[in-house]
N, C-alpha and C. Protein backbone atom coordinates (compact mmCIF):
# COMPACT_ATOMS: atom_id res chain seq x y z
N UNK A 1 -18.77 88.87 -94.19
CA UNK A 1 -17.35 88.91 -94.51
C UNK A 1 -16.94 87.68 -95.30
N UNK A 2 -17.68 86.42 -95.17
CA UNK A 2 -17.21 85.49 -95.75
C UNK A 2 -17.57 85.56 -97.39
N UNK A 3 -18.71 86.17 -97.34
CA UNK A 3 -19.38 86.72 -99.10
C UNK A 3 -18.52 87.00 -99.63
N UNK A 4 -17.55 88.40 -98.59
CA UNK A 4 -16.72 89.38 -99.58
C UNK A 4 -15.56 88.45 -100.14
N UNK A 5 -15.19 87.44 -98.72
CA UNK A 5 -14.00 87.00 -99.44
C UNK A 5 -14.14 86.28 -100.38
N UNK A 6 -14.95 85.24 -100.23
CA UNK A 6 -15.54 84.67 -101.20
C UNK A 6 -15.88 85.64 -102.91
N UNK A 7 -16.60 86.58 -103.08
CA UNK A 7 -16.36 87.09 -103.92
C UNK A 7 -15.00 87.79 -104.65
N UNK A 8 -14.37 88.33 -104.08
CA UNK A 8 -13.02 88.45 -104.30
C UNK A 8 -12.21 87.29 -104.68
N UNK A 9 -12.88 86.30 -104.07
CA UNK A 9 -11.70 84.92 -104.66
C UNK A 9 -12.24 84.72 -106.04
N UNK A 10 -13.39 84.19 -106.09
CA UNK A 10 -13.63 84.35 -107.72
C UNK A 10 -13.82 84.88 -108.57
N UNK A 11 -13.53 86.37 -107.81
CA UNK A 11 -12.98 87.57 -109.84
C UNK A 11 -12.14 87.72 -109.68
N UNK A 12 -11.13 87.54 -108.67
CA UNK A 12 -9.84 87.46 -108.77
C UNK A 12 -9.09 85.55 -110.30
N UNK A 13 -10.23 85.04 -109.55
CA UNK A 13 -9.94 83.61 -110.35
C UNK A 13 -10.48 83.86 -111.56
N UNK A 14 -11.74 84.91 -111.93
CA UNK A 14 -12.16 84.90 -113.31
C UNK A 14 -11.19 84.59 -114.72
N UNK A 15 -10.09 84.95 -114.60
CA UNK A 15 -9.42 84.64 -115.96
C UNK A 15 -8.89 83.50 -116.08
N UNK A 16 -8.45 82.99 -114.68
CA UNK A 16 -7.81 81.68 -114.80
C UNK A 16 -9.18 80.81 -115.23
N UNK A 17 -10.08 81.01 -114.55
CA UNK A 17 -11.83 79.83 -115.01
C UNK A 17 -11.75 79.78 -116.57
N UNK A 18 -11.58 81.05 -116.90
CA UNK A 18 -12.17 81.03 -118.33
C UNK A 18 -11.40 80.29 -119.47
N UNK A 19 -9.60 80.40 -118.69
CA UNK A 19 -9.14 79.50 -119.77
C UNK A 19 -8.51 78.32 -119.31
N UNK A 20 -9.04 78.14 -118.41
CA UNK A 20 -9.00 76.30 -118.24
C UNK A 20 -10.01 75.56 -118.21
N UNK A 21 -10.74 74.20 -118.12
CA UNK A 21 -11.36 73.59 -117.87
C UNK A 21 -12.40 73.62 -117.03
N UNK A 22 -13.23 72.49 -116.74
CA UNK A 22 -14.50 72.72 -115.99
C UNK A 22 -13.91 71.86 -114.76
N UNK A 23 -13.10 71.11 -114.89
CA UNK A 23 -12.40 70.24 -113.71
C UNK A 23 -11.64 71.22 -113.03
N UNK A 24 -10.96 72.46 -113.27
CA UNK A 24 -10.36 73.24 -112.60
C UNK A 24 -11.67 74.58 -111.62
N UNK A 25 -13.01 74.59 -112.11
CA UNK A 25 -13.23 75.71 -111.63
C UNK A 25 -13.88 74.29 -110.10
N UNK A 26 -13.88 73.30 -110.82
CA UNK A 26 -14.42 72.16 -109.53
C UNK A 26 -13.37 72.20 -108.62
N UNK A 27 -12.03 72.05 -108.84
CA UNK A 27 -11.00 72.28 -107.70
C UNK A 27 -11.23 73.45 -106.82
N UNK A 28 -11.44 74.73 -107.64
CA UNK A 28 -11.29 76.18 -107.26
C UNK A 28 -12.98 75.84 -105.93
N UNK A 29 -13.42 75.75 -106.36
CA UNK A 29 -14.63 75.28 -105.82
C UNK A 29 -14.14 74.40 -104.21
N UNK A 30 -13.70 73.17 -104.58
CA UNK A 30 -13.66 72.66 -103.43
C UNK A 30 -12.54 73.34 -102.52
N UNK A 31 -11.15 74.04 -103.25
CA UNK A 31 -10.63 74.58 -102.30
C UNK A 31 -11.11 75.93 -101.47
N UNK A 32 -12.10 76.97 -102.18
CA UNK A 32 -13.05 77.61 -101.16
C UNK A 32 -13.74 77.22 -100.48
N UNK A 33 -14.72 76.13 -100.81
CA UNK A 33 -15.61 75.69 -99.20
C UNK A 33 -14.17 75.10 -98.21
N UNK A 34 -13.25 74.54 -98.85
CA UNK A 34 -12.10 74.73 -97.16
C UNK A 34 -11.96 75.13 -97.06
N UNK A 35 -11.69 76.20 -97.59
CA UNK A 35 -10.98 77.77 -96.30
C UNK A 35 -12.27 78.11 -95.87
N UNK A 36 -13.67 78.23 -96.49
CA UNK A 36 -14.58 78.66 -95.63
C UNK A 36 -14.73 77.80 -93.93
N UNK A 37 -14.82 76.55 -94.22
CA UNK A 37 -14.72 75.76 -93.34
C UNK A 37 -13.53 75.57 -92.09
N UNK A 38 -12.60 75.78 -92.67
CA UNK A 38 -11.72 76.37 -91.79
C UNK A 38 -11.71 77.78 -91.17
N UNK A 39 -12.22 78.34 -91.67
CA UNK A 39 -12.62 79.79 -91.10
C UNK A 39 -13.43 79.57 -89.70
N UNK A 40 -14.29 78.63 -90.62
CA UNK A 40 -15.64 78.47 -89.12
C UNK A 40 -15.16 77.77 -88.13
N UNK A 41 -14.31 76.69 -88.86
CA UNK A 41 -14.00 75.94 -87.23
C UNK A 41 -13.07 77.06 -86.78
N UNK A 42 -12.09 77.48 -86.82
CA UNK A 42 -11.49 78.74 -86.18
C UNK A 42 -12.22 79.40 -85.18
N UNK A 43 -13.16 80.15 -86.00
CA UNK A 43 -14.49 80.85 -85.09
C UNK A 43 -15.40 79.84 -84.13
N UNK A 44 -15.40 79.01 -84.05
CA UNK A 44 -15.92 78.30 -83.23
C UNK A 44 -15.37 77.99 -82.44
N UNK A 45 -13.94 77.15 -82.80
CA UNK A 45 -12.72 76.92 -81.38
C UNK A 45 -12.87 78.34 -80.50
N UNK A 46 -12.24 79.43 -80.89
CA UNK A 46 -12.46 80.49 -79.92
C UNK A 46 -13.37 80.76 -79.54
N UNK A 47 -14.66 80.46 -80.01
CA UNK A 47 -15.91 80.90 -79.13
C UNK A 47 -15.61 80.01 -77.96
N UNK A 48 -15.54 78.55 -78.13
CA UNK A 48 -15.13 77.52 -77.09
C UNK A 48 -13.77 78.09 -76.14
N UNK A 49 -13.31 78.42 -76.73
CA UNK A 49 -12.09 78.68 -75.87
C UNK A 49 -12.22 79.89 -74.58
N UNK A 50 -12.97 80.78 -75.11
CA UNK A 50 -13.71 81.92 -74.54
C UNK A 50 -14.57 81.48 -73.32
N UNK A 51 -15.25 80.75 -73.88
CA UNK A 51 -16.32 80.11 -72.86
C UNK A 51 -15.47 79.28 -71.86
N UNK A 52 -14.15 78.73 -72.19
CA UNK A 52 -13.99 77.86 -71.09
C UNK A 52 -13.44 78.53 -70.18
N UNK A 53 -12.34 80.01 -71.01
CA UNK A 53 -12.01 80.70 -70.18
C UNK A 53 -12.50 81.21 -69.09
N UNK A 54 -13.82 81.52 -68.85
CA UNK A 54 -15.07 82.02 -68.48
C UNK A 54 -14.71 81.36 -67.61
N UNK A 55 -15.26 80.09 -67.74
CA UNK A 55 -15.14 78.80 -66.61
C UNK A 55 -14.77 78.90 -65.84
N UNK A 56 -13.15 78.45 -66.67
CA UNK A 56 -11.70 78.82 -65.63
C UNK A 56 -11.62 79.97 -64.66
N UNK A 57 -11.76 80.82 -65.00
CA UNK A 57 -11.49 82.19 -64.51
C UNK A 57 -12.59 82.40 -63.18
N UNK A 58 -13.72 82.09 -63.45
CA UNK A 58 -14.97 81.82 -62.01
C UNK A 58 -14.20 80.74 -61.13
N UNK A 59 -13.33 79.36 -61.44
CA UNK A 59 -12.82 78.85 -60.86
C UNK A 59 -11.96 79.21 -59.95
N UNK A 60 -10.74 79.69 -60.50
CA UNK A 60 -9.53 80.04 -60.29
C UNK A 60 -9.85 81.38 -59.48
N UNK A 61 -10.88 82.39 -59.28
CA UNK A 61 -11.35 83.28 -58.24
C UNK A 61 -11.53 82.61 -57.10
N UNK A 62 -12.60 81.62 -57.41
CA UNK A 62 -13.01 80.98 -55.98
C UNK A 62 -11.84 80.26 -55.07
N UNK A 63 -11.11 79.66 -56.20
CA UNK A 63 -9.59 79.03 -55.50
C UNK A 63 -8.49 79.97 -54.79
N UNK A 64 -8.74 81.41 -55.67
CA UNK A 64 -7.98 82.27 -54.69
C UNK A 64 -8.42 82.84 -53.55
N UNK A 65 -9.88 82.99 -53.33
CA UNK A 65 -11.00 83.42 -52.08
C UNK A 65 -10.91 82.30 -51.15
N UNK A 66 -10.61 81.04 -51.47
CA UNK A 66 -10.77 80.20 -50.26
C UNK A 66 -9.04 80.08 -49.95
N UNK A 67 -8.00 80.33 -50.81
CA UNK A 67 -6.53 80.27 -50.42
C UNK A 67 -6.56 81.34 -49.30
N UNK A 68 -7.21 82.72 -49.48
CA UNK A 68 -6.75 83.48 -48.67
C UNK A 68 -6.94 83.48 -47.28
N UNK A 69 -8.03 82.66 -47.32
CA UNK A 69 -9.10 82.27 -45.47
C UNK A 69 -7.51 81.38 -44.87
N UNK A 70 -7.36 82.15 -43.77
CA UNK A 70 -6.53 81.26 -42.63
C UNK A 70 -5.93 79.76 -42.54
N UNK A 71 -7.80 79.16 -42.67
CA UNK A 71 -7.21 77.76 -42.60
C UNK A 71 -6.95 77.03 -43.86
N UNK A 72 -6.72 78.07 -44.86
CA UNK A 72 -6.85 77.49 -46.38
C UNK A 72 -5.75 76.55 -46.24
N UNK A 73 -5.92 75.08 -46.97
CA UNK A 73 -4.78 74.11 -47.59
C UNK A 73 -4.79 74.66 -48.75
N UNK A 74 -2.90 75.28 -48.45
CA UNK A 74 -2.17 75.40 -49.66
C UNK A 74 -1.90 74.78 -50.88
N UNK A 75 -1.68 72.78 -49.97
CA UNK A 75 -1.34 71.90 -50.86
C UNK A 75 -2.78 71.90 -52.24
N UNK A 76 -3.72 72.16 -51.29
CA UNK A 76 -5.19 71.50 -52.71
C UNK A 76 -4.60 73.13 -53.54
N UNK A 77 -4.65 74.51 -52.83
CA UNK A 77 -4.76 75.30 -53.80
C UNK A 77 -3.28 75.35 -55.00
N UNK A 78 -2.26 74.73 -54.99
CA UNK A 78 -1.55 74.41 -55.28
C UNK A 78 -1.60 73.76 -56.42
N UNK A 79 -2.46 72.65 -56.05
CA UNK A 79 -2.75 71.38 -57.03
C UNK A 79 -3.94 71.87 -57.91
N UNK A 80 -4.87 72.36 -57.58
CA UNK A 80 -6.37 73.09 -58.05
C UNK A 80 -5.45 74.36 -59.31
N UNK A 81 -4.73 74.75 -58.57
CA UNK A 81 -4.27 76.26 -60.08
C UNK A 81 -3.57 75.43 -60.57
N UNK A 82 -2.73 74.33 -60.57
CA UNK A 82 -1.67 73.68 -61.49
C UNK A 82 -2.53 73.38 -62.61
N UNK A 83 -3.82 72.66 -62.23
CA UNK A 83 -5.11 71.75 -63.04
C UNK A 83 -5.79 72.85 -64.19
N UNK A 84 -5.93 74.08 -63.51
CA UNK A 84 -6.38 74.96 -64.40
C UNK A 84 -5.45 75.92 -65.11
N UNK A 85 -4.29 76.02 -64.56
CA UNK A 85 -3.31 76.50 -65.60
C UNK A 85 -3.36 75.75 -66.80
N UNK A 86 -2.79 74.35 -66.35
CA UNK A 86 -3.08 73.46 -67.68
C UNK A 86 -3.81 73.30 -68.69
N UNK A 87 -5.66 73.21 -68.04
CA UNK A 87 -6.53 73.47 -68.97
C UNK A 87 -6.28 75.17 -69.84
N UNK A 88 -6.27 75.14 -69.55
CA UNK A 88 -6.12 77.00 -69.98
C UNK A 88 -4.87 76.78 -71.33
N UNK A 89 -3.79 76.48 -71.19
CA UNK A 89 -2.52 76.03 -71.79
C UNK A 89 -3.11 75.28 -72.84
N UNK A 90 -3.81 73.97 -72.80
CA UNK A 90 -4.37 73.20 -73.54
C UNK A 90 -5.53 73.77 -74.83
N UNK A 91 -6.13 74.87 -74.32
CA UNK A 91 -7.19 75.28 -74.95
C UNK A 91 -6.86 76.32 -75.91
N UNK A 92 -5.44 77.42 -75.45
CA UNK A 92 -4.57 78.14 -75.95
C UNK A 92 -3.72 77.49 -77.02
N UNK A 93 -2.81 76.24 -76.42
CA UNK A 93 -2.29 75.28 -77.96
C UNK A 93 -3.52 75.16 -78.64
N UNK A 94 -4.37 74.95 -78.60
CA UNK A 94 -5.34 74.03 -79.24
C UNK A 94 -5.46 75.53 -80.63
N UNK A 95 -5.98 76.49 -80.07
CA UNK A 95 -6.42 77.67 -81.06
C UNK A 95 -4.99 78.14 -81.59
N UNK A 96 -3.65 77.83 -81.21
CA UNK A 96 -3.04 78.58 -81.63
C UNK A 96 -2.48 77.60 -82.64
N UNK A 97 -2.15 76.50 -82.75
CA UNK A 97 -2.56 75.09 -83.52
C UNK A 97 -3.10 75.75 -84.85
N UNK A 98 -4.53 76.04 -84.57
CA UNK A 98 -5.10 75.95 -85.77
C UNK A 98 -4.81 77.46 -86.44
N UNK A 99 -4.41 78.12 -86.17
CA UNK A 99 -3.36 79.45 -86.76
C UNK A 99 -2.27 79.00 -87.79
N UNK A 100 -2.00 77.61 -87.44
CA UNK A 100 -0.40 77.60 -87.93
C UNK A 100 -0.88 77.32 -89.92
């Protein structure tokens, strides 16, 4: 997918290359490897983000399996989901950040 876009960007740019300069197809140039690059870190934050979710989510089970036992302290499970709400929040700004 990155080929296609990539190809599409430069026959879409073909006419502008041809009648400007060699310093302009070098711009055109460096501004595609950033968006490629930004593409990837994108795809990578969410792979990360995915994975931590993962994490979280095995966590935040076990925190609700031991809340439910009798002698569970409320106060830790309390404090334990506040900690991982947060992370969760943090990892969500973080990808939605790089959207903007």
């Amino acid at each position: 997918e990155q080929e296609t876009i990539k190809i599409k960007i430069i026959e879409q740019s073909k006419p502008i290359i041809q009648k400007n300069n060699r310093a302009t197809l070098q711009a055109l140039h460096r501004l595609l490897g950033s968006i490629l690059e930004r593409e990837e870190l994108l795809l990578q934050t969410h792979a990360t983000m995915i994975n931590t979710d993962k994490n979280l989510l095995d966590q935040e089970e076990k925190l609700l399996q031991n809340a439910s036992q009798a002698e569970a302290d409320l106060e830790y499970y309390v404090n334990n989901l506040e900690l991982i709400i947060n992370q969760k929040l943090i990892s969500l700004n973080s990808l939605q950040n790089m959207l903007q």
